[in-house]
PDB file of N, CA and C in Angstrom:
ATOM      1  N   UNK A   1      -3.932 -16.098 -17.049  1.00  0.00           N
ATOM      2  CA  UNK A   1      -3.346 -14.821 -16.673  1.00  0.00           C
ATOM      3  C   UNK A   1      -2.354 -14.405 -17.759  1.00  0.00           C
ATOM      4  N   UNK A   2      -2.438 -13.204 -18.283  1.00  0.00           N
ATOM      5  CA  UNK A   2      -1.500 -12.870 -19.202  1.00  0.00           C
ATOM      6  C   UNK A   2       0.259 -13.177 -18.796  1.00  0.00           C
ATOM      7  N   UNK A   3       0.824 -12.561 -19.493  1.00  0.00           N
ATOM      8  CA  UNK A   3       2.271 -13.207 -19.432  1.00  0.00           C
ATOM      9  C   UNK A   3       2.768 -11.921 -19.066  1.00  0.00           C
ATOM     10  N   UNK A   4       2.763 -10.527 -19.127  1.00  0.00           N
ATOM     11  CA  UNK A   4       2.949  -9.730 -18.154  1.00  0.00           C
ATOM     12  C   UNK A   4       3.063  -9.159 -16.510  1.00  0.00           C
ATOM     13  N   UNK A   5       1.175  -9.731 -16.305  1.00  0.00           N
ATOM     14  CA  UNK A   5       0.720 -10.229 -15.029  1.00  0.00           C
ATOM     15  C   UNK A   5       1.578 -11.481 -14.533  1.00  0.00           C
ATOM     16  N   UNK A   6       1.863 -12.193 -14.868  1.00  0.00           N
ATOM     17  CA  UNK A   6       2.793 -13.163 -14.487  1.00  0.00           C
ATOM     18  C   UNK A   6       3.976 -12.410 -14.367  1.00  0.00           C
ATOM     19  N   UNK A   7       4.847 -12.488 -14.933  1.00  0.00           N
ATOM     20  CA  UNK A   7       5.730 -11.556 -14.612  1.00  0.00           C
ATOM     21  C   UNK A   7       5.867 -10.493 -13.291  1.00  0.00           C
ATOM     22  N   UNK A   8       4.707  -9.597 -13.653  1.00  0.00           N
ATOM     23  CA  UNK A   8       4.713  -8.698 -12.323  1.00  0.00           C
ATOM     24  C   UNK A   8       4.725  -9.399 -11.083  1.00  0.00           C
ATOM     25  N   UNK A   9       3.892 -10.598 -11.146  1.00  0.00           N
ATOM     26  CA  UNK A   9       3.655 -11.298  -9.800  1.00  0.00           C
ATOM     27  C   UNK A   9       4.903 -11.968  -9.674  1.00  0.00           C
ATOM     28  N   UNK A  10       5.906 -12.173 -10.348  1.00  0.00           N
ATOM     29  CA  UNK A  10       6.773 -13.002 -10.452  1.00  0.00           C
ATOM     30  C   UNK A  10       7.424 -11.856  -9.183  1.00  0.00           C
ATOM     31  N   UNK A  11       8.374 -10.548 -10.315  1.00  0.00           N
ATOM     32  CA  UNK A  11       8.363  -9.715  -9.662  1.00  0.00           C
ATOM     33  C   UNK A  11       8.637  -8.955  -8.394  1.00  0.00           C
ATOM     34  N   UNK A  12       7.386  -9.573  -8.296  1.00  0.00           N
ATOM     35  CA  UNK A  12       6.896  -8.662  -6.378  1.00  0.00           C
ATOM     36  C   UNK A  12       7.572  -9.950  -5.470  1.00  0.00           C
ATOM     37  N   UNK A  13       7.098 -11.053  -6.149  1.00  0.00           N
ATOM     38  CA  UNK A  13       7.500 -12.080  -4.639  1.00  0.00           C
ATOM     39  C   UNK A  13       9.065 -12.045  -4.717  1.00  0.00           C
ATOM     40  N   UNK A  14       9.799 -11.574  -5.659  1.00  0.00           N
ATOM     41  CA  UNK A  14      11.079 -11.600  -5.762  1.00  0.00           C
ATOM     42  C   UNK A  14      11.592 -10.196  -4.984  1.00  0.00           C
ATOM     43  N   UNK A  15      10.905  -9.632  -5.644  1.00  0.00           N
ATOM     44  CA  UNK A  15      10.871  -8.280  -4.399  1.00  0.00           C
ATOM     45  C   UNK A  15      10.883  -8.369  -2.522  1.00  0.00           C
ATOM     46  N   UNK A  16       9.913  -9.152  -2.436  1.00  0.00           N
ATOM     47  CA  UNK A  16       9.613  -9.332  -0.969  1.00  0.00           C
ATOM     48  C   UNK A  16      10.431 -10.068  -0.387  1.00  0.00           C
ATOM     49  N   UNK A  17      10.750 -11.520  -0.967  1.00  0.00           N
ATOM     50  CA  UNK A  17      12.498 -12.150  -0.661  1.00  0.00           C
ATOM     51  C   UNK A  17      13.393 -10.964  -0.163  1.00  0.00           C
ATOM     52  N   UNK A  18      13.733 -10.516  -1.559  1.00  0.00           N
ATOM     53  CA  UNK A  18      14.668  -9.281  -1.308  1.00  0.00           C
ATOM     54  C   UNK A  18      15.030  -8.661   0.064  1.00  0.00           C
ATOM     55  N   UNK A  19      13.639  -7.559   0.173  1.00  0.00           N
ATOM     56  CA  UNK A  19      13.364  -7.239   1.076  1.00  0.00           C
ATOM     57  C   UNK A  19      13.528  -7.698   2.694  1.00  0.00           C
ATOM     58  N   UNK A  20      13.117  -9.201   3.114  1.00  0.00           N
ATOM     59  CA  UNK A  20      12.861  -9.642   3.981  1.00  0.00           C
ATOM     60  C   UNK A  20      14.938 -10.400   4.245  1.00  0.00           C
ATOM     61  N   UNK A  21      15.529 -10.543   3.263  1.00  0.00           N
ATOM     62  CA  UNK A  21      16.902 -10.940   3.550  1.00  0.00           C
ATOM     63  C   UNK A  21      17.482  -9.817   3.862  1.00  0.00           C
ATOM     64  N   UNK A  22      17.198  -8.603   3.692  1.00  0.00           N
ATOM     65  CA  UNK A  22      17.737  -7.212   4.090  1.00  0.00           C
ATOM     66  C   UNK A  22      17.120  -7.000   5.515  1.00  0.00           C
ATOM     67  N   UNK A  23      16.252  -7.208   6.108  1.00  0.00           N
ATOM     68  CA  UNK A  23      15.699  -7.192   7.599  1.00  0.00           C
ATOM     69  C   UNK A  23      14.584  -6.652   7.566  1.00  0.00           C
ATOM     70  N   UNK A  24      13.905  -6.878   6.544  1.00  0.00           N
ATOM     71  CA  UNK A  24      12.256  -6.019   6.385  1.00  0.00           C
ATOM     72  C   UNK A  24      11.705  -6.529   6.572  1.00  0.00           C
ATOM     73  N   UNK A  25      10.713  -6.104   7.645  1.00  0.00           N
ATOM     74  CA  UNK A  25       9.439  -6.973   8.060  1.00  0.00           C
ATOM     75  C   UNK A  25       8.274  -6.436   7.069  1.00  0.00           C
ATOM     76  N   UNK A  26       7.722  -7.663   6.401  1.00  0.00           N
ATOM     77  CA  UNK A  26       6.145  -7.157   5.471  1.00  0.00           C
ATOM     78  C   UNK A  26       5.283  -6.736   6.113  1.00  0.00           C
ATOM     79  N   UNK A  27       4.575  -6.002   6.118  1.00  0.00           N
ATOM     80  CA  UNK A  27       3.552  -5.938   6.883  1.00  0.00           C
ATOM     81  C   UNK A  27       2.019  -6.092   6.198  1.00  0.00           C
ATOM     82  N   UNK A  28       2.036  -5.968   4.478  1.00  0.00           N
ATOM     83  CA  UNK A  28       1.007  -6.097   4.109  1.00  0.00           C
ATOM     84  C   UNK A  28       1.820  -6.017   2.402  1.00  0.00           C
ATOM     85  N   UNK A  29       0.908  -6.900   1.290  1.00  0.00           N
ATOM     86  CA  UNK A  29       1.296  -6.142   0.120  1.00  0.00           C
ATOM     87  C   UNK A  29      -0.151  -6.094  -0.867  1.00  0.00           C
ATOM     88  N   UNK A  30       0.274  -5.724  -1.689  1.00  0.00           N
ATOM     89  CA  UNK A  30      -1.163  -5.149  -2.542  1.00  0.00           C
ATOM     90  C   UNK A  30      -2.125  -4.697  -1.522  1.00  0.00           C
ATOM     91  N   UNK A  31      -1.911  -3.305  -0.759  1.00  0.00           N
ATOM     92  CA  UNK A  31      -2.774  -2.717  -0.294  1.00  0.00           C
ATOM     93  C   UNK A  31      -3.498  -1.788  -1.266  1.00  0.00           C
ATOM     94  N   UNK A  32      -4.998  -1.921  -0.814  1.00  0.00           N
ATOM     95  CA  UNK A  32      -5.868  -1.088  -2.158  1.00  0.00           C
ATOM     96  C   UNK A  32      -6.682  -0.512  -1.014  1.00  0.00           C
ATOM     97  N   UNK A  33      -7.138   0.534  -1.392  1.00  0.00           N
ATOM     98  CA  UNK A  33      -8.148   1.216  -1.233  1.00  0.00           C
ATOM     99  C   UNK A  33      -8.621   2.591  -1.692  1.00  0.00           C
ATOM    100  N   UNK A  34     -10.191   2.227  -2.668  1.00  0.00           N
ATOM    101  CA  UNK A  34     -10.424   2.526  -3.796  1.00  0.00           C
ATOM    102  C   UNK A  34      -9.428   2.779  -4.785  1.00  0.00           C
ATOM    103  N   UNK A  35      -9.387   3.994  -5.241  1.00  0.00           N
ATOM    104  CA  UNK A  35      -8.205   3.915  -6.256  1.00  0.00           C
ATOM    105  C   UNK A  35      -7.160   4.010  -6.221  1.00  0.00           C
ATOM    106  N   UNK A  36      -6.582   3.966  -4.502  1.00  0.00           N
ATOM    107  CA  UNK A  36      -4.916   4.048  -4.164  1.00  0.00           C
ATOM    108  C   UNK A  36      -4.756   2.551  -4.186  1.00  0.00           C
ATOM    109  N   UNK A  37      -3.208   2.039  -4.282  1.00  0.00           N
ATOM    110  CA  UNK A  37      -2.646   0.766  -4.417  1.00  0.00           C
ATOM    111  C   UNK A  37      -0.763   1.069  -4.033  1.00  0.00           C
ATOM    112  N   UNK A  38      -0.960   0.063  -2.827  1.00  0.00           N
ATOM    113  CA  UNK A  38       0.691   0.150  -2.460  1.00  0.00           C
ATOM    114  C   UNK A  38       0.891  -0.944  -2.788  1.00  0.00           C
ATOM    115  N   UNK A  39       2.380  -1.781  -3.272  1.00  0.00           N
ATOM    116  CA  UNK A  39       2.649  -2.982  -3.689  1.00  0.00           C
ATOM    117  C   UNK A  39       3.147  -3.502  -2.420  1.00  0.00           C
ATOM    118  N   UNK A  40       4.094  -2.956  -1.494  1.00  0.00           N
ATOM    119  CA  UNK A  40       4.736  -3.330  -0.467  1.00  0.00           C
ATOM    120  C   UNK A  40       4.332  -2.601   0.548  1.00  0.00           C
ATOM    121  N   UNK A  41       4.172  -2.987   1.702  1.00  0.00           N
ATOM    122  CA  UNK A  41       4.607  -2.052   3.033  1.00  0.00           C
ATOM    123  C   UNK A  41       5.357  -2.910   4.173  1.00  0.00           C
ATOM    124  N   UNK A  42       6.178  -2.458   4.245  1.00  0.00           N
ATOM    125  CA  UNK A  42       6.941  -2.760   5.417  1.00  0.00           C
ATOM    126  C   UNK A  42       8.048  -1.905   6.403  1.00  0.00           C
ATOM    127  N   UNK A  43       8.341  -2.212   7.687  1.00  0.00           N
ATOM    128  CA  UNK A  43       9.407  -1.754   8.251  1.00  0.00           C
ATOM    129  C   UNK A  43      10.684  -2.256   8.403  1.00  0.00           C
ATOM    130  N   UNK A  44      11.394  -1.121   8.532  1.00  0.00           N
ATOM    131  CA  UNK A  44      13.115  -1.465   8.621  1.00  0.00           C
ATOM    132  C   UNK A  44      13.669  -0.331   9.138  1.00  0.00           C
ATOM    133  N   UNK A  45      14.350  -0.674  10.967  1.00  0.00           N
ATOM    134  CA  UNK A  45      15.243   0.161  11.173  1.00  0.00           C
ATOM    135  C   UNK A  45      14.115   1.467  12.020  1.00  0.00           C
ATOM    136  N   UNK A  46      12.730   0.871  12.791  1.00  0.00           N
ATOM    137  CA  UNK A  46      12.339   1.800  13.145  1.00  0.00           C
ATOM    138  C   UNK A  46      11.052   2.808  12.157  1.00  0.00           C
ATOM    139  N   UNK A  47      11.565   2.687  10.396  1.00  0.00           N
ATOM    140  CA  UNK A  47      10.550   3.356   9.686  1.00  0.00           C
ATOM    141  C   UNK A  47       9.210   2.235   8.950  1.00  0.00           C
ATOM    142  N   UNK A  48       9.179   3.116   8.558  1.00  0.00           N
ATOM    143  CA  UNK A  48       7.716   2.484   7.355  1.00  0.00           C
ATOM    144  C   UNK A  48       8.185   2.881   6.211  1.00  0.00           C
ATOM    145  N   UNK A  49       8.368   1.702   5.345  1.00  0.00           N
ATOM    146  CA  UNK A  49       8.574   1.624   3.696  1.00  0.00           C
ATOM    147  C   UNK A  49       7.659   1.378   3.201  1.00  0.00           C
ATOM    148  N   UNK A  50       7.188   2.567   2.359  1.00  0.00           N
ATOM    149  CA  UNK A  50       6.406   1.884   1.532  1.00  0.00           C
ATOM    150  C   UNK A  50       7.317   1.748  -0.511  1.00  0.00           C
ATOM    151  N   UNK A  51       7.055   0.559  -0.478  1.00  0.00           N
ATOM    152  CA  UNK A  51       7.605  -0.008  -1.628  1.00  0.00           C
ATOM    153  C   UNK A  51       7.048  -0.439  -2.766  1.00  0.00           C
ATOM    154  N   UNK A  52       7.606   0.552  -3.977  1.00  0.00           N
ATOM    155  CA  UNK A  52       6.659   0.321  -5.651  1.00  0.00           C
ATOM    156  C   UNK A  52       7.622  -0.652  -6.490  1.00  0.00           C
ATOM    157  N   UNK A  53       7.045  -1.864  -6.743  1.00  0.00           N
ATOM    158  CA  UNK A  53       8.220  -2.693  -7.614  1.00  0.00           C
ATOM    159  C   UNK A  53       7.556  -2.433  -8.963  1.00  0.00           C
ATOM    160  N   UNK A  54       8.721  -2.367  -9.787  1.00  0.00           N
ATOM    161  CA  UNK A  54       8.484  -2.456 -10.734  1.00  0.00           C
ATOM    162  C   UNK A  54       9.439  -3.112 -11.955  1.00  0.00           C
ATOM    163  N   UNK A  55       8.949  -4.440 -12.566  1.00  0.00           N
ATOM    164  CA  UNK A  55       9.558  -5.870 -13.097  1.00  0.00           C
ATOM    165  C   UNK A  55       9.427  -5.653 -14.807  1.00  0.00           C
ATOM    166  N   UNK A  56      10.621  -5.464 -15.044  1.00  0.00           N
ATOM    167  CA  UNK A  56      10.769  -5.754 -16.704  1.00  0.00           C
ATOM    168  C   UNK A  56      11.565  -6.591 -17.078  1.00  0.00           C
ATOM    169  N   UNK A  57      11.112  -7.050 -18.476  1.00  0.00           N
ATOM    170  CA  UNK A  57      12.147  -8.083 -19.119  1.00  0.00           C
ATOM    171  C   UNK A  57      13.382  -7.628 -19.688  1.00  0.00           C
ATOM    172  N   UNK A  58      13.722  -6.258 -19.610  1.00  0.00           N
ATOM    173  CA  UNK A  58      14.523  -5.477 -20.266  1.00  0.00           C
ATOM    174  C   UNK A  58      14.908  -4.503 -19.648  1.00  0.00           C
ATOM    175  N   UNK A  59      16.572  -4.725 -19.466  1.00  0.00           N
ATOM    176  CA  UNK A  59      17.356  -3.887 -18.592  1.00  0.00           C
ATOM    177  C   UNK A  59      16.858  -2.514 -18.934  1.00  0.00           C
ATOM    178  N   UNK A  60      17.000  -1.801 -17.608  1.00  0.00           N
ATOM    179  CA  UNK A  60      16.307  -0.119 -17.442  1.00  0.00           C
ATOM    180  C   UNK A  60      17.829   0.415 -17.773  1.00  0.00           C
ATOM    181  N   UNK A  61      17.802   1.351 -18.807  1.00  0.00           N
ATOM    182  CA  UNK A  61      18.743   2.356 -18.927  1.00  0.00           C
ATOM    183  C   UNK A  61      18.069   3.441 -17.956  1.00  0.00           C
ATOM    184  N   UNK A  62      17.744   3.799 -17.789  1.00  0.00           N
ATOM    185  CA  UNK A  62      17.451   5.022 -16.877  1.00  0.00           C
ATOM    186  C   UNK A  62      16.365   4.863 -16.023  1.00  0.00           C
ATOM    187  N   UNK A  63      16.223   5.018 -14.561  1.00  0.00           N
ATOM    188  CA  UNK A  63      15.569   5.073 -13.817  1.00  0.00           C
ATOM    189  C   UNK A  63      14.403   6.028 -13.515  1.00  0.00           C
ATOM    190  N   UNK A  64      14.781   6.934 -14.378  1.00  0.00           N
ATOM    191  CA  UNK A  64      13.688   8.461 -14.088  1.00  0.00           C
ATOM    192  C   UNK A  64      12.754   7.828 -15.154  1.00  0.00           C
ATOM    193  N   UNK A  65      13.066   6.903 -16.210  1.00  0.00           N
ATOM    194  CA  UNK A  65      12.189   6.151 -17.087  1.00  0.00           C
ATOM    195  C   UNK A  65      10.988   5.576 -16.568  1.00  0.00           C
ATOM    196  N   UNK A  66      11.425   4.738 -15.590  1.00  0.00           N
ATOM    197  CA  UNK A  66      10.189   3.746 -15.373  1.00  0.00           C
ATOM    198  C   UNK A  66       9.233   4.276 -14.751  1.00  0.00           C
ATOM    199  N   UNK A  67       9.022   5.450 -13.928  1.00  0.00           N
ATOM    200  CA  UNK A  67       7.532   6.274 -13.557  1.00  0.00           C
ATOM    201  C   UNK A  67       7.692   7.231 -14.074  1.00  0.00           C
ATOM    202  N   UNK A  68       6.316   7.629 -14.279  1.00  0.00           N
ATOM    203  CA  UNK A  68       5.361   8.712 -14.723  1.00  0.00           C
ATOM    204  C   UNK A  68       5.293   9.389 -13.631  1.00  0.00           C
ATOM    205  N   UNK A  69       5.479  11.157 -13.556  1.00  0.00           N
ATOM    206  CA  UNK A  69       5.162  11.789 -12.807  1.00  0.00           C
ATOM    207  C   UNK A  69       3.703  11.751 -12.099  1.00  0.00           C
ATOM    208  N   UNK A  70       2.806  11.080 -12.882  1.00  0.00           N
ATOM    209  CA  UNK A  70       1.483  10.981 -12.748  1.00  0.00           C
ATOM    210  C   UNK A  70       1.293  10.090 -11.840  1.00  0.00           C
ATOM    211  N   UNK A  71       2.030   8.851 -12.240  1.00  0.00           N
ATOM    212  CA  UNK A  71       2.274   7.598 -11.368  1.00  0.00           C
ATOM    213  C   UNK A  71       2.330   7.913  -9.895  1.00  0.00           C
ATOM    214  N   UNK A  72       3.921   8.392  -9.906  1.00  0.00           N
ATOM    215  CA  UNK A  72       4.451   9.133  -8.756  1.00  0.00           C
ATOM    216  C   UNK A  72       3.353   9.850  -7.551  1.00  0.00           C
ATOM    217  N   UNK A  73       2.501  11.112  -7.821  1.00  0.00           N
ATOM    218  CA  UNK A  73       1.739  11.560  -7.552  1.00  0.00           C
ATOM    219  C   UNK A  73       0.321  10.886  -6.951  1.00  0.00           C
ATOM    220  N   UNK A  74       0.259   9.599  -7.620  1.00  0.00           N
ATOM    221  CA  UNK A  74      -0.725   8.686  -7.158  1.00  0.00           C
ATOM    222  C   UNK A  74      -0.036   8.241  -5.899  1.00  0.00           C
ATOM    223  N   UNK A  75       1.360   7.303  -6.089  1.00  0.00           N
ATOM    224  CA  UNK A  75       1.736   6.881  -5.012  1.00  0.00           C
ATOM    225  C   UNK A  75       1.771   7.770  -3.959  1.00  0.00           C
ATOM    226  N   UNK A  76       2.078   8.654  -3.854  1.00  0.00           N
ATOM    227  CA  UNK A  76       2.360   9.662  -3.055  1.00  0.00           C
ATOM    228  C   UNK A  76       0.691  10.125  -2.045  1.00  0.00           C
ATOM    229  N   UNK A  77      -0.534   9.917  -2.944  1.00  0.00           N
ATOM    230  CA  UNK A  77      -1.476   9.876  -2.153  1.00  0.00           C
ATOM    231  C   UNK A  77      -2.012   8.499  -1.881  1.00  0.00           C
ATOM    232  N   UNK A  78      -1.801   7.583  -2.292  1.00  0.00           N
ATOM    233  CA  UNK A  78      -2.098   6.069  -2.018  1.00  0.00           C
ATOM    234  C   UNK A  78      -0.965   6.156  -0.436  1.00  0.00           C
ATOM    235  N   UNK A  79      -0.028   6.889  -0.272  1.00  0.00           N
ATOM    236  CA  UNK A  79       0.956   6.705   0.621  1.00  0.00           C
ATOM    237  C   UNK A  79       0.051   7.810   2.167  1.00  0.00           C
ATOM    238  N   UNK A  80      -0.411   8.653   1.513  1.00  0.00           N
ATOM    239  CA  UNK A  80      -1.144   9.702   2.685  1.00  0.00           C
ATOM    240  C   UNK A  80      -2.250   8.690   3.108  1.00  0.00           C
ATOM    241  N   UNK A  81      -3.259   8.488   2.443  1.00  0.00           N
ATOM    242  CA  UNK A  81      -4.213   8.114   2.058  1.00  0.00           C
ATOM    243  C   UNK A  81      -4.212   6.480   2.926  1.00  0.00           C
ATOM    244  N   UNK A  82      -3.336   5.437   3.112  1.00  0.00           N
ATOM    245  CA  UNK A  82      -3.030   4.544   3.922  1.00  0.00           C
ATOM    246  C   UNK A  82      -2.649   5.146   5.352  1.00  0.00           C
ATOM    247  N   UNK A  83      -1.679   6.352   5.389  1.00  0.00           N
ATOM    248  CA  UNK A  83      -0.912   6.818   6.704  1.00  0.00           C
ATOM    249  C   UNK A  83      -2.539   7.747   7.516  1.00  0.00           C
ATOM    250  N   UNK A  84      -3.474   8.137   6.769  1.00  0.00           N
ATOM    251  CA  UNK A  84      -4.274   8.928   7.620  1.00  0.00           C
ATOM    252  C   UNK A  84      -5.428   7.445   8.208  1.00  0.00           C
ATOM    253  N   UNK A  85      -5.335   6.418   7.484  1.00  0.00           N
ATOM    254  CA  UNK A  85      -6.170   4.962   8.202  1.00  0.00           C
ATOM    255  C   UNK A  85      -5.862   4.498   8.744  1.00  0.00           C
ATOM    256  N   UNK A  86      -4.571   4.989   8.658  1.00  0.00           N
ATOM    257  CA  UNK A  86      -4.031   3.856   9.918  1.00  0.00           C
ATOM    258  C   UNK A  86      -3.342   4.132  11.028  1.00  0.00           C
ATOM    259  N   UNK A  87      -3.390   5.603  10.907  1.00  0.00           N
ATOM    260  CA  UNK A  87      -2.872   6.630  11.923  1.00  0.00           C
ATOM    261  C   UNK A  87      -1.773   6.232  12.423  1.00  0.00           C
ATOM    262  N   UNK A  88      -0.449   5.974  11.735  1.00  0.00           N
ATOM    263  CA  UNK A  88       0.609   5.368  12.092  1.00  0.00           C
ATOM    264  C   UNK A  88       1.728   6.676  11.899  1.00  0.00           C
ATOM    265  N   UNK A  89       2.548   6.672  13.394  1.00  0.00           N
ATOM    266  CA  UNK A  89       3.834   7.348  13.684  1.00  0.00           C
ATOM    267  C   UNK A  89       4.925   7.450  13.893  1.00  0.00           C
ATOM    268  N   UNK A  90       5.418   6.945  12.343  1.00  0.00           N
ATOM    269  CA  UNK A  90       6.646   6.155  12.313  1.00  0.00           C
ATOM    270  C   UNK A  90       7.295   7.239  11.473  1.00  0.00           C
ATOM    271  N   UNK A  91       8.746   7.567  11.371  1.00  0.00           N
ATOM    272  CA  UNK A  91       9.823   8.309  10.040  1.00  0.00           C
ATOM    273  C   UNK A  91       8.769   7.056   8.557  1.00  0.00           C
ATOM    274  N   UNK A  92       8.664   8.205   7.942  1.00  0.00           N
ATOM    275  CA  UNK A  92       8.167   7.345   6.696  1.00  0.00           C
ATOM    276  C   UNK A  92       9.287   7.623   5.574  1.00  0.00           C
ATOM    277  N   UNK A  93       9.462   6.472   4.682  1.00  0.00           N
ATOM    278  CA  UNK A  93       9.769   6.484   3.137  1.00  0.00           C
ATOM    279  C   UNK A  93       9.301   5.825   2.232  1.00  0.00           C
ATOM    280  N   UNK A  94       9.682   5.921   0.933  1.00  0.00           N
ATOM    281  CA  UNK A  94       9.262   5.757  -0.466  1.00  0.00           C
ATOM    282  C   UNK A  94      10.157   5.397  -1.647  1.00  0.00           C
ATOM    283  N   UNK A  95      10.335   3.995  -1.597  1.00  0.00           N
ATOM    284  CA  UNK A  95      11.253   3.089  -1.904  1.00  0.00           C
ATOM    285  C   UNK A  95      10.966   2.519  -3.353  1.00  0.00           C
ATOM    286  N   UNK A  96      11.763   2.173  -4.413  1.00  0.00           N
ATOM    287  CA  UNK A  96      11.369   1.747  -5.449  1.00  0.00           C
ATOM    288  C   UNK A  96      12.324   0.832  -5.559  1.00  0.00           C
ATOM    289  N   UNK A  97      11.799  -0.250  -6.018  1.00  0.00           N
ATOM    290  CA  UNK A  97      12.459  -1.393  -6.617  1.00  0.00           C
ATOM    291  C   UNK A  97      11.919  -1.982  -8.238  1.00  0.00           C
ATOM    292  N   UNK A  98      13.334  -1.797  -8.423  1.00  0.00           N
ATOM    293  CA  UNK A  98      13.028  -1.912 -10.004  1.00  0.00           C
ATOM    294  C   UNK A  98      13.862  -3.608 -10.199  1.00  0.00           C
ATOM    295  N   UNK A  99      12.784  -4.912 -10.973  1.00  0.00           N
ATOM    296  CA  UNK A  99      13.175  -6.017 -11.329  1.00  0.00           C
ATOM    297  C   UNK A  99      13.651  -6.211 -12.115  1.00  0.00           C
ATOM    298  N   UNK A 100      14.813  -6.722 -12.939  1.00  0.00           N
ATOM    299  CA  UNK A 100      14.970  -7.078 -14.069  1.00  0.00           C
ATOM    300  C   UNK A 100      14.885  -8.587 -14.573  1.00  0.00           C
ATOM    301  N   UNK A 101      14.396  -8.440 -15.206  1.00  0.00           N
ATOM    302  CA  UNK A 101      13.967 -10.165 -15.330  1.00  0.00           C
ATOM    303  C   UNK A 101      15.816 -10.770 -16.239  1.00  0.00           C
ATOM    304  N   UNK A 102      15.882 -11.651 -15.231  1.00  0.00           N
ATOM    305  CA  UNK A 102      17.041 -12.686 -16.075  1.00  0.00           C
ATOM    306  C   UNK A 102      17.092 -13.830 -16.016  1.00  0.00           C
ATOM    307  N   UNK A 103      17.913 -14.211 -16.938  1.00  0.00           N
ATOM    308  CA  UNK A 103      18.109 -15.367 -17.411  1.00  0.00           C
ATOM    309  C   UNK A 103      17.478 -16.535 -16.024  1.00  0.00           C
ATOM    310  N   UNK A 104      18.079 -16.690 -15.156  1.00  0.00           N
ATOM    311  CA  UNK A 104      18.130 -16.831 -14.122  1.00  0.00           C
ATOM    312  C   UNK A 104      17.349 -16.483 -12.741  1.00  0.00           C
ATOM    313  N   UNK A 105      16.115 -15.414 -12.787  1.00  0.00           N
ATOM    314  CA  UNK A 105      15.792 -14.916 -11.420  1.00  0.00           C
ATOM    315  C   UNK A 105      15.664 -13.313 -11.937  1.00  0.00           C
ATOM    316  N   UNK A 106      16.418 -12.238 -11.208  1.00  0.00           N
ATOM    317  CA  UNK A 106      15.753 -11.208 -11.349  1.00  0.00           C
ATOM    318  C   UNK A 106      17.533 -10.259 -10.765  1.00  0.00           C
ATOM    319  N   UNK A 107      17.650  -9.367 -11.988  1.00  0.00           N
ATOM    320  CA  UNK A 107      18.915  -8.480 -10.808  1.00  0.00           C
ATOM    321  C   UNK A 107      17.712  -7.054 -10.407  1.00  0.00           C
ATOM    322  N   UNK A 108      18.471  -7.171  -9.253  1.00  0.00           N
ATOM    323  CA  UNK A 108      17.548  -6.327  -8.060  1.00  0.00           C
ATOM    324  C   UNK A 108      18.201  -4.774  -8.123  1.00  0.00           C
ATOM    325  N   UNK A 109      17.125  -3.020  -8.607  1.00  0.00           N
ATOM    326  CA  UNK A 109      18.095  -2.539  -8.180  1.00  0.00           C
ATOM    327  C   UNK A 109      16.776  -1.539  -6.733  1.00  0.00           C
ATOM    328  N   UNK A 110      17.192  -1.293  -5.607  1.00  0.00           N
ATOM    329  CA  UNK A 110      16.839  -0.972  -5.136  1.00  0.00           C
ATOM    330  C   UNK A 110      17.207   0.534  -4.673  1.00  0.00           C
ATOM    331  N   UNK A 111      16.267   1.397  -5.025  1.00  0.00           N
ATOM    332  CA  UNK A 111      16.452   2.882  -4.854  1.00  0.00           C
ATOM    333  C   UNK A 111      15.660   3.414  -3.415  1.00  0.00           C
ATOM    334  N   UNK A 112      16.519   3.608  -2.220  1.00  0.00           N
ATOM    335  CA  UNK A 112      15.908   4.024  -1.329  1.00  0.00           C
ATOM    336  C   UNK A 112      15.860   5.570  -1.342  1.00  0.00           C
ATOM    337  N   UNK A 113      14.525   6.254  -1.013  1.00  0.00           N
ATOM    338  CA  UNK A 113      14.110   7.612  -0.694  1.00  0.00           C
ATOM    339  C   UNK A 113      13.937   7.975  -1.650  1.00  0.00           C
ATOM    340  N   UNK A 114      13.337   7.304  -2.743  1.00  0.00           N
ATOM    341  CA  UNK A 114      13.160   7.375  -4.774  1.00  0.00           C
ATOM    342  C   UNK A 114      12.340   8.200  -4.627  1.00  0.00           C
ATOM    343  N   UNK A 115      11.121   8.683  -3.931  1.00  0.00           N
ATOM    344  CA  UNK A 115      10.132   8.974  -4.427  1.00  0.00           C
ATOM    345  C   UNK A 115       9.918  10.120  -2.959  1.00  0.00           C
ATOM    346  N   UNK A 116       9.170  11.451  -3.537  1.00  0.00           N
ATOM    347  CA  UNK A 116       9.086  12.136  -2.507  1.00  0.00           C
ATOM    348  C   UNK A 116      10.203  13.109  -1.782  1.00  0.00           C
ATOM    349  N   UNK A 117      11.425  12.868  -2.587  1.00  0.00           N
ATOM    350  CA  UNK A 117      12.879  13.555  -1.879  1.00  0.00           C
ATOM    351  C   UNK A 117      13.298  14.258  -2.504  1.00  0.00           C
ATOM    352  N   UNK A 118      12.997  15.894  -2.464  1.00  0.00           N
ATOM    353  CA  UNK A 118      13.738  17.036  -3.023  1.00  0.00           C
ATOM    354  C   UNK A 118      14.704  17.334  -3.115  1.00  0.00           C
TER     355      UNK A 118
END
């Protein structure tokens, strides 16, 4: 497996820790179907999170950096696109977690309502 892919996977499970010490229940991750892909889904507090991690070796100066509007736009129907299969009626959001790889583990920054909020 490349050393990126490692990383990412590193990543996500560091992500989902995260997550689950904050009171999030997983409910599924790497959901695919066809060309949509959610990394996380889970609830907290009553809603549905759905959650995009995203793990670098190199501190993020800016957050509007790490997605592509294009990106964005995918998630955003990978996010419909799960909610019309599964016919679920919950307050929804769209959560990003960005990894930083350190020395040590990973500093966590977590942006709730990142994606989707005018």
């Amino acid at each position: 497996m490349a050393i990126h892919n490692e990383l990412g996977q590193a990543g996500e499970r560091a992500a989902r820790s995260y997550l689950v010490s904050k009171g999030y229940v997983i409910l599924t991750q790497n959901w695919r179907n066809g060309k949509h892909e959610l990394d996380i889904i889970a609830t907290n507090q009553g809603k549905l999170i759905f959650v995009e991690v995203k793990t670098r070796s190199v501190s993020v100066i800016e957050t509007s950096n790490v997605m592509s509007k294009s990106k964005e736009k995918n998630l955003i129907a990978a996010v419909n696109n799960y909610l019309q299969l599964q016919d679920e009626d919950l307050e929804c959001q769209i959560d990003l977690i960005i990894m930083e790889k350190k020395e040590n583990g990973f500093n966590v920054i977590h942006l709730e309502h990142a994606i989707g909020q005018e």
